[in-house]
PDB file of N, CA and C in Angstrom:
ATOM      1  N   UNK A   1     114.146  96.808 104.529  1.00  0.00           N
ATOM      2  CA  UNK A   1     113.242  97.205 105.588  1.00  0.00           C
ATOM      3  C   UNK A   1     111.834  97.333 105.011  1.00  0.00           C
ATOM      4  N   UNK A   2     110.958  96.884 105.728  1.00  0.00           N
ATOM      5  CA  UNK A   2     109.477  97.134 105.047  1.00  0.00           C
ATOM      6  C   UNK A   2     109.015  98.596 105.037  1.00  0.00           C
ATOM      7  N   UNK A   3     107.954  98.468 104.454  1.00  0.00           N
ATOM      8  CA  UNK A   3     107.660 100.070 104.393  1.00  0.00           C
ATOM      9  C   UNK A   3     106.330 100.223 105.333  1.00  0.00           C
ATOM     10  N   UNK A   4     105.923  99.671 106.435  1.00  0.00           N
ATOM     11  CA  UNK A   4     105.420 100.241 107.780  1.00  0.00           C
ATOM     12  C   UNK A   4     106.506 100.349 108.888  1.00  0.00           C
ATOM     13  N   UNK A   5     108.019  99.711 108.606  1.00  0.00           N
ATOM     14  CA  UNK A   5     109.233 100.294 109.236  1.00  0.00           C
ATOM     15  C   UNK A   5     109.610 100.940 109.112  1.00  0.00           C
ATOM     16  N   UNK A   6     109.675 101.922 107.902  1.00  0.00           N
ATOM     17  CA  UNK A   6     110.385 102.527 107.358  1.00  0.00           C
ATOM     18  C   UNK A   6     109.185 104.261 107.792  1.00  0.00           C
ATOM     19  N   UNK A   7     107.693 103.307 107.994  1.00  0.00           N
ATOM     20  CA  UNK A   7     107.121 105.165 108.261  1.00  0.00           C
ATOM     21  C   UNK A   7     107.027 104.688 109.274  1.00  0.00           C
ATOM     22  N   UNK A   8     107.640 103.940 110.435  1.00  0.00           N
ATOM     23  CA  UNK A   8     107.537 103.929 111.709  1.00  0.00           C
ATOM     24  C   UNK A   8     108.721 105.093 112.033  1.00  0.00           C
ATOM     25  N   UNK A   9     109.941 104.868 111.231  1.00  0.00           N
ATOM     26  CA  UNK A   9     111.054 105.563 111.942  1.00  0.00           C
ATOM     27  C   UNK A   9     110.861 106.915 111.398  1.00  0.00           C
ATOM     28  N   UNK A  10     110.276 106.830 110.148  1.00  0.00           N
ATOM     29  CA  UNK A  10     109.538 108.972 109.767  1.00  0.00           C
ATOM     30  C   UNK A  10     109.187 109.295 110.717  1.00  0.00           C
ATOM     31  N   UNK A  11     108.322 108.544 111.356  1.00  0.00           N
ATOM     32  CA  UNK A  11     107.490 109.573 112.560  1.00  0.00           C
ATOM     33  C   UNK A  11     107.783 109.161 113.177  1.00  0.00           C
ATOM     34  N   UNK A  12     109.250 108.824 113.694  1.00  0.00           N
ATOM     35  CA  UNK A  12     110.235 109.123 115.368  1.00  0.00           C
ATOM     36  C   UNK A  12     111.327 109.946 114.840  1.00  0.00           C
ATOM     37  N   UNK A  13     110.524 110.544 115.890  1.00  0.00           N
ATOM     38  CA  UNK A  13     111.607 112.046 115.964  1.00  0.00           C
ATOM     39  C   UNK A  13     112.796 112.291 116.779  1.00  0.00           C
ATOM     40  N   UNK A  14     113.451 111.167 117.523  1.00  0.00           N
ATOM     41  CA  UNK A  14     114.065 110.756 117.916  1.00  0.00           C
ATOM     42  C   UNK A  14     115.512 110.839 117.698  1.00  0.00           C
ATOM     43  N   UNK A  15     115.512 110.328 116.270  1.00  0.00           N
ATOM     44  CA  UNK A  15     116.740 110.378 115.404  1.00  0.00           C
ATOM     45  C   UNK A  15     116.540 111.422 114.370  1.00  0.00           C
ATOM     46  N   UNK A  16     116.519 112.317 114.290  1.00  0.00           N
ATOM     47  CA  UNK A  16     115.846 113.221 112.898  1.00  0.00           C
ATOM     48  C   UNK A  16     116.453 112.570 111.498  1.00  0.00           C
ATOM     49  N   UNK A  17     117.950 112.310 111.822  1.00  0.00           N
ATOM     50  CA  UNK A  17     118.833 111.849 110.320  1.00  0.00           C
ATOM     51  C   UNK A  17     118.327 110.793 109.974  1.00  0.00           C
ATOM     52  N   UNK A  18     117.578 109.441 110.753  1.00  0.00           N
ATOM     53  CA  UNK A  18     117.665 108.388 110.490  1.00  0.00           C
ATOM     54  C   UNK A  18     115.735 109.235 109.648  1.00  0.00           C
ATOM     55  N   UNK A  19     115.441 109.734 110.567  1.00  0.00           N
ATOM     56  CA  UNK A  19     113.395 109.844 110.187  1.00  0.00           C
ATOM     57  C   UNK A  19     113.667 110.874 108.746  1.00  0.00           C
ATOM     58  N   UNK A  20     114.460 111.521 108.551  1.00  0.00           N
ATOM     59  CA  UNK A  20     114.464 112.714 107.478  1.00  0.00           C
ATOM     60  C   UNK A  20     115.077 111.756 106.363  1.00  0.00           C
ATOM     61  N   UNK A  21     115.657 110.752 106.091  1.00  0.00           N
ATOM     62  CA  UNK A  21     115.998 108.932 105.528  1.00  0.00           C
ATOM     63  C   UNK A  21     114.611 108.792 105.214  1.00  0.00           C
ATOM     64  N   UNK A  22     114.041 108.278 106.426  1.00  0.00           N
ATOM     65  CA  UNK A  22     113.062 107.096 105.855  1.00  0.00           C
ATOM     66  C   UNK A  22     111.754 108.142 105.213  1.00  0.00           C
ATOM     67  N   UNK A  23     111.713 109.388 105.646  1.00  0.00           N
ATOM     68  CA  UNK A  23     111.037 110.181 104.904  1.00  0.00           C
ATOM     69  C   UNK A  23     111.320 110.310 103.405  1.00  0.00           C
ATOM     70  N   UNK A  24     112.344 110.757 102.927  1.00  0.00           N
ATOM     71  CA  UNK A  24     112.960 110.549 101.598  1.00  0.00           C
ATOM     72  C   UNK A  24     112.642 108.725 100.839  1.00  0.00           C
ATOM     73  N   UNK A  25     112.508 108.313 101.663  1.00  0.00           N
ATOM     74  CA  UNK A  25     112.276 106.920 101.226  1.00  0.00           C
ATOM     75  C   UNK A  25     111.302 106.171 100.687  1.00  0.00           C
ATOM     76  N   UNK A  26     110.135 107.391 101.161  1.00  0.00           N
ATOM     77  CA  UNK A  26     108.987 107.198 101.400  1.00  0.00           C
ATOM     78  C   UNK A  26     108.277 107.570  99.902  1.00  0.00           C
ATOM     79  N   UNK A  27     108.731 108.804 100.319  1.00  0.00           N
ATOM     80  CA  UNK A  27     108.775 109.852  98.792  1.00  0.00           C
ATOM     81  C   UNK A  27     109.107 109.029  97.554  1.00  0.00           C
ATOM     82  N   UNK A  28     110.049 108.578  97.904  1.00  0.00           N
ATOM     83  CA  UNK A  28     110.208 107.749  96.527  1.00  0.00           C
ATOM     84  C   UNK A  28     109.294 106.772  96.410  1.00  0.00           C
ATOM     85  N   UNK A  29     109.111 106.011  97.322  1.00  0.00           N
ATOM     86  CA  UNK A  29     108.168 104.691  97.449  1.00  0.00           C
ATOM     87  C   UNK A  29     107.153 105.505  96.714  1.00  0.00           C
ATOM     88  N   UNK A  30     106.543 106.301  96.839  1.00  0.00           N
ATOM     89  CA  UNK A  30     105.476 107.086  96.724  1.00  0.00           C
ATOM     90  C   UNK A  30     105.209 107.439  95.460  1.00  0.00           C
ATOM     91  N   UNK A  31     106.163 108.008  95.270  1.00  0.00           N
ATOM     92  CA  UNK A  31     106.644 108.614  93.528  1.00  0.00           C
ATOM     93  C   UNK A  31     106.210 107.424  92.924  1.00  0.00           C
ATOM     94  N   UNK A  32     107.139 106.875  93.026  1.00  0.00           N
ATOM     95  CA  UNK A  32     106.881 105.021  91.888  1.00  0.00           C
ATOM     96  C   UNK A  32     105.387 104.657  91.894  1.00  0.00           C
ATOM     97  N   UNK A  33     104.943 104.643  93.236  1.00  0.00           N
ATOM     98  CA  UNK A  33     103.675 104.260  93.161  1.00  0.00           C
ATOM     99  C   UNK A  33     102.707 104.779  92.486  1.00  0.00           C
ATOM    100  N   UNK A  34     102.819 105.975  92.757  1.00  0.00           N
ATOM    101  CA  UNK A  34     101.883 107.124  91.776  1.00  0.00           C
ATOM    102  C   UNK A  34     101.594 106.863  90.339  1.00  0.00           C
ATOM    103  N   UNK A  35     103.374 106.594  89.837  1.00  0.00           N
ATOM    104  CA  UNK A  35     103.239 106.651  88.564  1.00  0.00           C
ATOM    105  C   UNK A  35     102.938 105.206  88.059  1.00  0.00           C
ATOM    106  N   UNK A  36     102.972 104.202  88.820  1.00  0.00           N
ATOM    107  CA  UNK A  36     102.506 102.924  88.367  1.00  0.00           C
ATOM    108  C   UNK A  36     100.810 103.245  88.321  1.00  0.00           C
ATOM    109  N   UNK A  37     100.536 103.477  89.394  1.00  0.00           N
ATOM    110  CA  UNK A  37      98.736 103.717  88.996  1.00  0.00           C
ATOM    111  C   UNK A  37      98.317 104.955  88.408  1.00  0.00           C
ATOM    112  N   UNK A  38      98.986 105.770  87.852  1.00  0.00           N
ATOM    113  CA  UNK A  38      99.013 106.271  86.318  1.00  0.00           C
ATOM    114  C   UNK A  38      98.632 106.161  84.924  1.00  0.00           C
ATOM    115  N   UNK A  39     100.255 104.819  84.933  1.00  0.00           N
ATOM    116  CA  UNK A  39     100.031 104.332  84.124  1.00  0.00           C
ATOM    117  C   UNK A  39      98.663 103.759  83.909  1.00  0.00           C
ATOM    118  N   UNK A  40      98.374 102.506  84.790  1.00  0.00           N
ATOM    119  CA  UNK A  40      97.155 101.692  84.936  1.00  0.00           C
ATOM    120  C   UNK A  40      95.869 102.608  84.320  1.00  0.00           C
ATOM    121  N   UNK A  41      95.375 103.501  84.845  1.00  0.00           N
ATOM    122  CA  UNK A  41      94.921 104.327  84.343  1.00  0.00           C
ATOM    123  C   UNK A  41      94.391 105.042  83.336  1.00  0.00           C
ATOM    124  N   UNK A  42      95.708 105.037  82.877  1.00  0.00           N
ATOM    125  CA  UNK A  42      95.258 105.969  81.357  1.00  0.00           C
ATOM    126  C   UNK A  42      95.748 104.116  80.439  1.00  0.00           C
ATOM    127  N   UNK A  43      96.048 103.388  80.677  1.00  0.00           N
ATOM    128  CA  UNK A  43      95.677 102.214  80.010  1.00  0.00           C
ATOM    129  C   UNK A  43      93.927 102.120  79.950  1.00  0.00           C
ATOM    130  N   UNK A  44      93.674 102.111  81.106  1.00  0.00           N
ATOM    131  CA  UNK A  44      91.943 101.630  81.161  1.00  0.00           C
ATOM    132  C   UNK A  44      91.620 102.919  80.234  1.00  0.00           C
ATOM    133  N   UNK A  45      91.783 104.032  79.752  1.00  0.00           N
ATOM    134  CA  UNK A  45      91.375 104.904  79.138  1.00  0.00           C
ATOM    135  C   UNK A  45      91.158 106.152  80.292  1.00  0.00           C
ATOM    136  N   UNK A  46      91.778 105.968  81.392  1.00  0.00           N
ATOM    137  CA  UNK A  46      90.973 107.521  82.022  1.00  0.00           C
ATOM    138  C   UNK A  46      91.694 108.396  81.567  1.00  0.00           C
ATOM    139  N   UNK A  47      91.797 110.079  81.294  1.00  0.00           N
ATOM    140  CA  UNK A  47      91.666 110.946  81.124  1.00  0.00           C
ATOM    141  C   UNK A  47      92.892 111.680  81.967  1.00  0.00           C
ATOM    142  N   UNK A  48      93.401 112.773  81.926  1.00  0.00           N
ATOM    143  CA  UNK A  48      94.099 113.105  82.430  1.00  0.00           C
ATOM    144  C   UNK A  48      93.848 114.210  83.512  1.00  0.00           C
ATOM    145  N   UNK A  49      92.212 114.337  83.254  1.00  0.00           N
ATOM    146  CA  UNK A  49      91.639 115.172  84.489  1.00  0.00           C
ATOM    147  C   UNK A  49      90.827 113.988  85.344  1.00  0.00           C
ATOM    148  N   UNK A  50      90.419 112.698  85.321  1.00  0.00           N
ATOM    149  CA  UNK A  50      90.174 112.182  85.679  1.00  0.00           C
ATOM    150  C   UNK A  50      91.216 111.343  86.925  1.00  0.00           C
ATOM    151  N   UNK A  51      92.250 111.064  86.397  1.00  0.00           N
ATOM    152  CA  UNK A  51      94.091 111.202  87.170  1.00  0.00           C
ATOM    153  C   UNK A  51      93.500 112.526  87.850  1.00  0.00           C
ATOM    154  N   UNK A  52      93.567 113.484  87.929  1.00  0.00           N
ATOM    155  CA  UNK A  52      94.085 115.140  88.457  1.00  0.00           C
ATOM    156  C   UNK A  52      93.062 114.254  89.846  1.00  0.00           C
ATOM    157  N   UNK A  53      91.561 114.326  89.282  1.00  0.00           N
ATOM    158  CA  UNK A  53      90.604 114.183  90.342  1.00  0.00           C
ATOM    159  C   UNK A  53      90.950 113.663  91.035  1.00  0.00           C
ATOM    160  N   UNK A  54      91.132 112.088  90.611  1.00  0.00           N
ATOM    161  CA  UNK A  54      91.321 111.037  91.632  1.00  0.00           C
ATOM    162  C   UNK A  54      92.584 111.403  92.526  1.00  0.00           C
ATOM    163  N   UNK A  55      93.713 112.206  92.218  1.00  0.00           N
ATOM    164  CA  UNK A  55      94.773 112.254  93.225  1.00  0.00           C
ATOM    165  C   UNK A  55      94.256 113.691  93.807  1.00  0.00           C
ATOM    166  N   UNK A  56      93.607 114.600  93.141  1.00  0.00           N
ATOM    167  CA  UNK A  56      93.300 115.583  94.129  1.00  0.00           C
ATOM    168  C   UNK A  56      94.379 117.098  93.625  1.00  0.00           C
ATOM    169  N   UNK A  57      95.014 116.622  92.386  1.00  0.00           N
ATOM    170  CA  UNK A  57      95.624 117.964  92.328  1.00  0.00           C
ATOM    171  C   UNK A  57      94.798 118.430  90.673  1.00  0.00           C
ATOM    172  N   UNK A  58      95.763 119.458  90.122  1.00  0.00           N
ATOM    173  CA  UNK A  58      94.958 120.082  88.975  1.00  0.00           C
ATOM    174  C   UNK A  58      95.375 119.378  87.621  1.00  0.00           C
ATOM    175  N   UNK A  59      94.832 118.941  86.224  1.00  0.00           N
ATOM    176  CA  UNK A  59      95.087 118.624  85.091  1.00  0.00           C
ATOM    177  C   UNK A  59      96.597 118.775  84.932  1.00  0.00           C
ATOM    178  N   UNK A  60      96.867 119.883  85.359  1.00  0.00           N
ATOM    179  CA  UNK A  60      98.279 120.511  84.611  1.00  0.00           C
ATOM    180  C   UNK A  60      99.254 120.181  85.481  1.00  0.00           C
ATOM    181  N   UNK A  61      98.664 119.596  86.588  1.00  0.00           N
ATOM    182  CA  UNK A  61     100.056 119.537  87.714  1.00  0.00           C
ATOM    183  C   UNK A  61     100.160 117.904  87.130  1.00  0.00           C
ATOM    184  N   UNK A  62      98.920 117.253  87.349  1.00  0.00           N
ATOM    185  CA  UNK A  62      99.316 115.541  86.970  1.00  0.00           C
ATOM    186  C   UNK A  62     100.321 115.281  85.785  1.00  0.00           C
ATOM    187  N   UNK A  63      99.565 115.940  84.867  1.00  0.00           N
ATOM    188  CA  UNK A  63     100.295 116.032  83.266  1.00  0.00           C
ATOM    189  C   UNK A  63     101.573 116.663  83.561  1.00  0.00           C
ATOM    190  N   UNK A  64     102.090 117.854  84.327  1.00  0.00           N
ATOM    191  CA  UNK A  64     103.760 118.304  84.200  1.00  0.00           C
ATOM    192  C   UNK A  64     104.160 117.430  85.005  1.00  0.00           C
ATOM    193  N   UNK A  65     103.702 116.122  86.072  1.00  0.00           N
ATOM    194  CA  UNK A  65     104.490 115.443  86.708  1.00  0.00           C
ATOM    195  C   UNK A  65     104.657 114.300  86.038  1.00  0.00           C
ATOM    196  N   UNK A  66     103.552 113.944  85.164  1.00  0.00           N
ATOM    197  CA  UNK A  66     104.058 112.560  84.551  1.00  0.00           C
ATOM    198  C   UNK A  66     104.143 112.164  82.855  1.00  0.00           C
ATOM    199  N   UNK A  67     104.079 112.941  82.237  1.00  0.00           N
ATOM    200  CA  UNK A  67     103.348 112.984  80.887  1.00  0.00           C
ATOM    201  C   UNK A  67     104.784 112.642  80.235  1.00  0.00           C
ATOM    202  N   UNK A  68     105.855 113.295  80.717  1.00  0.00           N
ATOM    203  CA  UNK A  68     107.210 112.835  80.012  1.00  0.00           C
ATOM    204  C   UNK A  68     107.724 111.309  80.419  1.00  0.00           C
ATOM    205  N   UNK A  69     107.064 110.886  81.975  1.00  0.00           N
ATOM    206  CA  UNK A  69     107.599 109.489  82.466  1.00  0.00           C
ATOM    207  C   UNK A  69     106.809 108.124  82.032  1.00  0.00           C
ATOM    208  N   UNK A  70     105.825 108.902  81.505  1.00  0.00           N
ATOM    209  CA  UNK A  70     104.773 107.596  81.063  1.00  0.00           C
ATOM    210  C   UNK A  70     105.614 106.835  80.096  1.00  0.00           C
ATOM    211  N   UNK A  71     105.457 105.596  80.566  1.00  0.00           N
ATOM    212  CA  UNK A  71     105.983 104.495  79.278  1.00  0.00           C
ATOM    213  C   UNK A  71     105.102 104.907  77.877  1.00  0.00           C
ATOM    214  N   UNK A  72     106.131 105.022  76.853  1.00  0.00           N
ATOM    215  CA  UNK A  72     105.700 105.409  75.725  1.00  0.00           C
ATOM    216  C   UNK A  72     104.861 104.647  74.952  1.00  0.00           C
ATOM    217  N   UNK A  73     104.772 102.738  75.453  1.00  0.00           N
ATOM    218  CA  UNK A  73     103.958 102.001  74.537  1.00  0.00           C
ATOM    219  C   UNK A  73     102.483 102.389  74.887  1.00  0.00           C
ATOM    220  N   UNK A  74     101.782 103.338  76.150  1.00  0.00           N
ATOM    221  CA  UNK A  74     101.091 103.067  76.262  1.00  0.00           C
ATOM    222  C   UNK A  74      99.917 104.918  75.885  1.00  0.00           C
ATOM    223  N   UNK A  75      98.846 104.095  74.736  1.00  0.00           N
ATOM    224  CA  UNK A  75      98.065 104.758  74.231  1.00  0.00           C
ATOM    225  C   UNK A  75      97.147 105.721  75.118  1.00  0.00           C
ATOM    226  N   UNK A  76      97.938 107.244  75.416  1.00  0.00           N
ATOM    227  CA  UNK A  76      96.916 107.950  75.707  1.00  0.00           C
ATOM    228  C   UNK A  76      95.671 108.866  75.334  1.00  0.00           C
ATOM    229  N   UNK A  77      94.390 108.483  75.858  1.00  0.00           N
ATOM    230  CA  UNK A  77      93.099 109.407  75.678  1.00  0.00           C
ATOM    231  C   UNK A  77      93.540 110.378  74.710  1.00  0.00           C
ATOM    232  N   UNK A  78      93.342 111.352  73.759  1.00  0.00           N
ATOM    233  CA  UNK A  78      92.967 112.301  73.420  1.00  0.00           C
ATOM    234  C   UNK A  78      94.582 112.696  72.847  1.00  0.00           C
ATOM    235  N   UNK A  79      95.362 111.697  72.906  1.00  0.00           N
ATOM    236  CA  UNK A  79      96.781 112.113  72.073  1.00  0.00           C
ATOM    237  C   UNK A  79      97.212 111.835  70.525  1.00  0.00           C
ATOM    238  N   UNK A  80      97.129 112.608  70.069  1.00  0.00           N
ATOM    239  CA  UNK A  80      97.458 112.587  68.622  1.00  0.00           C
ATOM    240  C   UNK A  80      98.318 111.392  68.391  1.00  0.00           C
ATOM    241  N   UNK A  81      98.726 110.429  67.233  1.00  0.00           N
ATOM    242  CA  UNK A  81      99.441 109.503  66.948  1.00  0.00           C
ATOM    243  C   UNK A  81     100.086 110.244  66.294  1.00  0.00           C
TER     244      UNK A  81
END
């Protein structure tokens, strides 16, 4: 199912089991996405408050959500080797 189908049926409330689904679905879609342009990110060199900014939450929330999922080949800002 595509994913403007998938937040068509989130927001019909209609079916709650099928919308409280494609909500969860979403989330994930979401999740992945996040952490792909993350990654991207701290490849180009941004910062890990620079991440916080751009998504809008704090240093410490970006870093406890992704700092363990980051692919390990990739060299972050200000991390010790």
């Amino acid at each position: 199912m595509l994913s403007t189908q998938v937040a068509a049926t989130a927001a019909d409330t209609s079916d709650p089991r099928e919308g409280l689904r494609a909500v969860a679905s979403l989330r994930t879609l979401a999740d992945t996405l996040e952490l792909q342009q993350v990654e991207a990110a701290l490849r180009t060199g941004m910062t890990w408050q620079q991440i916080a900014d751009a998504l809008g939450v704090t240093r410490q929330a970006v870093h406890k959500k992704h700092a363990r999922r980051v692919d390990p080949a990739i060299r972050i800002p200000g991390k010790r080797a």
